[in-house]
N, C-alpha and C. Protein backbone atom coordinates (compact mmCIF):
# COMPACT_ATOMS: atom_id res chain seq x y z
N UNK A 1 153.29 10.57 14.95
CA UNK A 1 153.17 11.87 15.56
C UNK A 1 154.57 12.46 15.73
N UNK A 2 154.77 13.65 14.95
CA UNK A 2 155.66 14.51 15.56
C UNK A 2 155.97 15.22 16.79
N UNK A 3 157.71 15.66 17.67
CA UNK A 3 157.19 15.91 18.85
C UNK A 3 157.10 17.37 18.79
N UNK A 4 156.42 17.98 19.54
CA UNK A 4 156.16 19.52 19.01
C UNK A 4 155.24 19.97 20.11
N UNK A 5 155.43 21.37 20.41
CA UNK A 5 154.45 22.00 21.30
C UNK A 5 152.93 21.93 21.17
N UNK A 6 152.85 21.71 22.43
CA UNK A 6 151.11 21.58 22.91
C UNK A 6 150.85 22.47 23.47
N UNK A 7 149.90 23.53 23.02
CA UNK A 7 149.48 24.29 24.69
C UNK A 7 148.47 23.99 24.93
N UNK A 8 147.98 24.31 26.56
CA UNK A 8 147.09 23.79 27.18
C UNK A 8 146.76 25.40 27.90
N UNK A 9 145.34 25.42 27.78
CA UNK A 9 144.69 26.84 28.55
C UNK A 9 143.75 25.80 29.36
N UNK A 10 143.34 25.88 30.74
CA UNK A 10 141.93 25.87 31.77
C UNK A 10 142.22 25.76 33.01
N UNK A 11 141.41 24.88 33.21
CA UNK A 11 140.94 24.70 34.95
C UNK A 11 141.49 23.72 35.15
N UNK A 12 142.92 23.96 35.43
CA UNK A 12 143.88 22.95 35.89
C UNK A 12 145.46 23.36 36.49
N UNK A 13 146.21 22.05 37.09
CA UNK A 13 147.08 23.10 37.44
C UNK A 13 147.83 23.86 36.64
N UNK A 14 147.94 23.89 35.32
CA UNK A 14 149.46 24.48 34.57
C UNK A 14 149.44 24.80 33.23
N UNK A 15 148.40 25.77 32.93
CA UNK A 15 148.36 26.70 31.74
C UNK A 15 149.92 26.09 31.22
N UNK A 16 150.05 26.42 29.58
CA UNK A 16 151.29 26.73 29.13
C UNK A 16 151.78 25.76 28.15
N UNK A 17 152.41 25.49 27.62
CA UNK A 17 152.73 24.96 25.83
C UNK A 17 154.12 24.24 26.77
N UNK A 18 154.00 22.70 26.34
CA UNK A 18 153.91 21.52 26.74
C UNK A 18 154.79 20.83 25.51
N UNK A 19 155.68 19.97 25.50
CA UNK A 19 156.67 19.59 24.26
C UNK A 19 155.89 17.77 24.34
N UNK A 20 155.20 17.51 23.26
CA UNK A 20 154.76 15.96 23.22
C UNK A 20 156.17 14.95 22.91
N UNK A 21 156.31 14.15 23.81
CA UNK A 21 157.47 13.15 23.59
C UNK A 21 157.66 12.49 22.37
N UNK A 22 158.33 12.61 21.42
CA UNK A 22 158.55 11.89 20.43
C UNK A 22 158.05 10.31 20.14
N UNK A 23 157.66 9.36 19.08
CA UNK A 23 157.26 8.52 19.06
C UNK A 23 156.75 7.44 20.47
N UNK A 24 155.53 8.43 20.82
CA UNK A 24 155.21 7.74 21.59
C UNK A 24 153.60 8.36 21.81
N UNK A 25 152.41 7.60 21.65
CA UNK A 25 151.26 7.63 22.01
C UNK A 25 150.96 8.76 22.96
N UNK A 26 150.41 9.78 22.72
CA UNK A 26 150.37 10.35 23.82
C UNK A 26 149.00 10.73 24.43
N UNK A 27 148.25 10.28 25.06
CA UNK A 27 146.67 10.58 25.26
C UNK A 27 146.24 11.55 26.09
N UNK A 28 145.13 11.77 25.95
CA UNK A 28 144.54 13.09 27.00
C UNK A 28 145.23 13.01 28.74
N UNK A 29 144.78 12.02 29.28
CA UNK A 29 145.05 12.65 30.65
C UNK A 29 146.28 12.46 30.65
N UNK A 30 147.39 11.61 29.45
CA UNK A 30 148.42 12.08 30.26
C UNK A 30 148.88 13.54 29.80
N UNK A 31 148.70 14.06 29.27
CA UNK A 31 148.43 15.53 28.59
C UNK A 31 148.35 16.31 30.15
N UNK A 32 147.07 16.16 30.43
CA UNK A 32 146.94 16.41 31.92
C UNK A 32 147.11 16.52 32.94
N UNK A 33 148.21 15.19 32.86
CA UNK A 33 148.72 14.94 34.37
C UNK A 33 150.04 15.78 34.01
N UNK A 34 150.85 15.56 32.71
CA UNK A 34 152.20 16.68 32.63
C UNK A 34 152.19 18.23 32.74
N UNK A 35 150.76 18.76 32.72
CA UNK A 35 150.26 20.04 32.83
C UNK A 35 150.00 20.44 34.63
N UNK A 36 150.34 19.42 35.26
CA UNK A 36 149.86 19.69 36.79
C UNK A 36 148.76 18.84 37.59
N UNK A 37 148.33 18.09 36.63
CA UNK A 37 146.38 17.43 36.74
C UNK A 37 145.82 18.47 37.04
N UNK A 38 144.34 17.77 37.43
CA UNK A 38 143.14 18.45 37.12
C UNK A 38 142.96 19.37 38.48
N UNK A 39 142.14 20.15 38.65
CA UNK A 39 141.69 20.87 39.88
C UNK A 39 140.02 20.57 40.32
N UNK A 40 139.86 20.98 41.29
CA UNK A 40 138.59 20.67 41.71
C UNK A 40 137.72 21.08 41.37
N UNK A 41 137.64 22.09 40.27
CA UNK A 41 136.65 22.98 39.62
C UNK A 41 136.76 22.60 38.13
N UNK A 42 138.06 21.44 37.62
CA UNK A 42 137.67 21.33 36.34
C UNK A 42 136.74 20.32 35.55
N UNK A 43 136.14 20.42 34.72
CA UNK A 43 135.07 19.63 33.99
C UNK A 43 135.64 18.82 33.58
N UNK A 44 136.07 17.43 33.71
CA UNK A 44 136.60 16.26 32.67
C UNK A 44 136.01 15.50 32.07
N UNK A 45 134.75 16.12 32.09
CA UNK A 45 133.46 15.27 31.00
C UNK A 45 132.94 16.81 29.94
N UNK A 46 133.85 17.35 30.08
CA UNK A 46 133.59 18.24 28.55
C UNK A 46 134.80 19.17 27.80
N UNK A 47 136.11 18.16 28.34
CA UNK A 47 137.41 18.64 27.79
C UNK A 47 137.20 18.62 26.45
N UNK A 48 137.40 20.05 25.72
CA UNK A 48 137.44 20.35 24.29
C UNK A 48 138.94 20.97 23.91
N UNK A 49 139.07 19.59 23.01
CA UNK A 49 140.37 19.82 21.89
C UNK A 49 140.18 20.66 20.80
N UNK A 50 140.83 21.47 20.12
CA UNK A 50 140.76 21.98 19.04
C UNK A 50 141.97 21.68 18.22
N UNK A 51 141.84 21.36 17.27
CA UNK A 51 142.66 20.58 16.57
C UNK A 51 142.73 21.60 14.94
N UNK A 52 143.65 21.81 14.38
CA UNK A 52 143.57 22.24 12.62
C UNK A 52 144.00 20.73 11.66
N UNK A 53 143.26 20.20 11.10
CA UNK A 53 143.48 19.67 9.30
C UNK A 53 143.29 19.82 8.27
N UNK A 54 144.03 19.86 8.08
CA UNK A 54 144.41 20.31 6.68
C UNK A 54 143.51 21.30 6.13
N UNK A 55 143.73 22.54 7.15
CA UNK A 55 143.38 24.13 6.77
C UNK A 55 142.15 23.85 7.68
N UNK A 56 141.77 23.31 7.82
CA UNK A 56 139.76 23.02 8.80
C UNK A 56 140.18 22.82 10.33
N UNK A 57 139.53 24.38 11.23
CA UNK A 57 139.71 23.62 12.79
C UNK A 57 138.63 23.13 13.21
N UNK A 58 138.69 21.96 14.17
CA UNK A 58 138.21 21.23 14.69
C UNK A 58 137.80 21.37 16.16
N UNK A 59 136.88 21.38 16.60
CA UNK A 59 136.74 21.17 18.00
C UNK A 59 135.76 20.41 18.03
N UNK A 60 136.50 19.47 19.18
CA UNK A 60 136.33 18.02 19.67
C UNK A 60 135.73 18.31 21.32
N UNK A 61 134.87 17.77 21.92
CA UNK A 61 134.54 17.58 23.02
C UNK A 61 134.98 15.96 23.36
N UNK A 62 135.95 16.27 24.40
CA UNK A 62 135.91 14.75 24.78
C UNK A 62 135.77 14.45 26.51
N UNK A 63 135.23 13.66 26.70
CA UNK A 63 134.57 13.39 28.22
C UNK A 63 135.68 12.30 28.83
N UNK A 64 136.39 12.88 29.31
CA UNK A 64 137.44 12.03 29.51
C UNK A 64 137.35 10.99 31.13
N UNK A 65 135.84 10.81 31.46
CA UNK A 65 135.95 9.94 32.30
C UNK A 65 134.97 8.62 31.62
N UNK A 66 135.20 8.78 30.36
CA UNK A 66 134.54 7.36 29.90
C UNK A 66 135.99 6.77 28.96
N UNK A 67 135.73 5.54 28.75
CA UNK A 67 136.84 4.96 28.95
C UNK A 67 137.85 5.39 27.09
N UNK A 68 136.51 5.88 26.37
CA UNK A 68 136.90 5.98 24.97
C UNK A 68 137.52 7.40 24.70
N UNK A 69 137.36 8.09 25.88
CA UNK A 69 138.11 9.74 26.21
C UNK A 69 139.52 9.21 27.00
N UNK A 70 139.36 8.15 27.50
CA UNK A 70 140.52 8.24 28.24
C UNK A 70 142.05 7.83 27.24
N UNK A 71 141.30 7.06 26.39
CA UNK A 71 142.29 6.62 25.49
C UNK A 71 142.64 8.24 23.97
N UNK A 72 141.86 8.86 24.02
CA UNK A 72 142.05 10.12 22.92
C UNK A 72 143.18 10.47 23.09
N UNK A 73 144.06 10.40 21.64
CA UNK A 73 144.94 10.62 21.39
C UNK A 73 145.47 12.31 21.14
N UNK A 74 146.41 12.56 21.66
CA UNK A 74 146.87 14.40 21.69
C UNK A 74 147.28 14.23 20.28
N UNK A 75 147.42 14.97 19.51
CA UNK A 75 148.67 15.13 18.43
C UNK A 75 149.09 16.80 18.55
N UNK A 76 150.47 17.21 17.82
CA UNK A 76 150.93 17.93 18.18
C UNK A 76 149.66 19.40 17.26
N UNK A 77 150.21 19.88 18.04
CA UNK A 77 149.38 21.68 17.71
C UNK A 77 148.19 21.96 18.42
N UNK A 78 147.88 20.93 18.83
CA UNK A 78 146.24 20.79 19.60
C UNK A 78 146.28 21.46 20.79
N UNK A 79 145.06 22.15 20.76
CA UNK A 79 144.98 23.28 22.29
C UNK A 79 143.96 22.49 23.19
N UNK A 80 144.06 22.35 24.18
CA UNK A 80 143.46 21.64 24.80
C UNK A 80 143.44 22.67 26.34
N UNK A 81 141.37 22.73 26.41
CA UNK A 81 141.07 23.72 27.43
C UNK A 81 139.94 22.63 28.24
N UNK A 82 140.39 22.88 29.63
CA UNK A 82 139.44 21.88 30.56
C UNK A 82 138.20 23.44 31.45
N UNK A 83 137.19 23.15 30.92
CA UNK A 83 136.46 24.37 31.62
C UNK A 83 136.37 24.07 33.12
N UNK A 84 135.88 25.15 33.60
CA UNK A 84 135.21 24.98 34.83
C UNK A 84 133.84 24.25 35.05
N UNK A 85 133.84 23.27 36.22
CA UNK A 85 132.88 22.73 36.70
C UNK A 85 131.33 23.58 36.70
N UNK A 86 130.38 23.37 36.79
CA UNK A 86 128.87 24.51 36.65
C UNK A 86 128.50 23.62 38.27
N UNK A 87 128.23 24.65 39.26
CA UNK A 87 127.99 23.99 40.42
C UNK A 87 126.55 23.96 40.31
């Protein structure tokens, strides 16, 4: 993984395009936690990544309180939006 801007849009503390640390794993919540963490209104069982390869975008739903979301890997360019909770 290259290091390169991330932005992040939702329901959390800290909207805004995010620099991924160079050779180093970088997974969803900690994505999250460098953005501010989560807020009390955000959904972390329907965080959707959108991702581009090779010309094709992608959007990914990932539920990041099961243990196989917790490990999802960021790579760089990926927008990553945490919705609001549905009361």
């Amino acid at each position: 993984m290259r290091p390169g801007p991330t932005p992040f849009s939702a329901r959390w503390g800290g909207p805004g395009t995010y620099e991924l640390p160079p050779f180093e794993a970088f997974t969803l919540p900690k994505a999250i936690a460098k953005a501010g963490g989560n807020t009390r209104i955000g959904n972390l069982q329907r965080v959707l990544v959108t991702r581009e390869t090779n010309g094709k975008v992608y959007e990914i739903t990932v539920n990041m309180m099961s243990p196989k979301g917790r490990q999802f890997r960021v790579q760089e360019d990926d927008l990553i939006t945490v919705p609001e909770t549905l009361f």
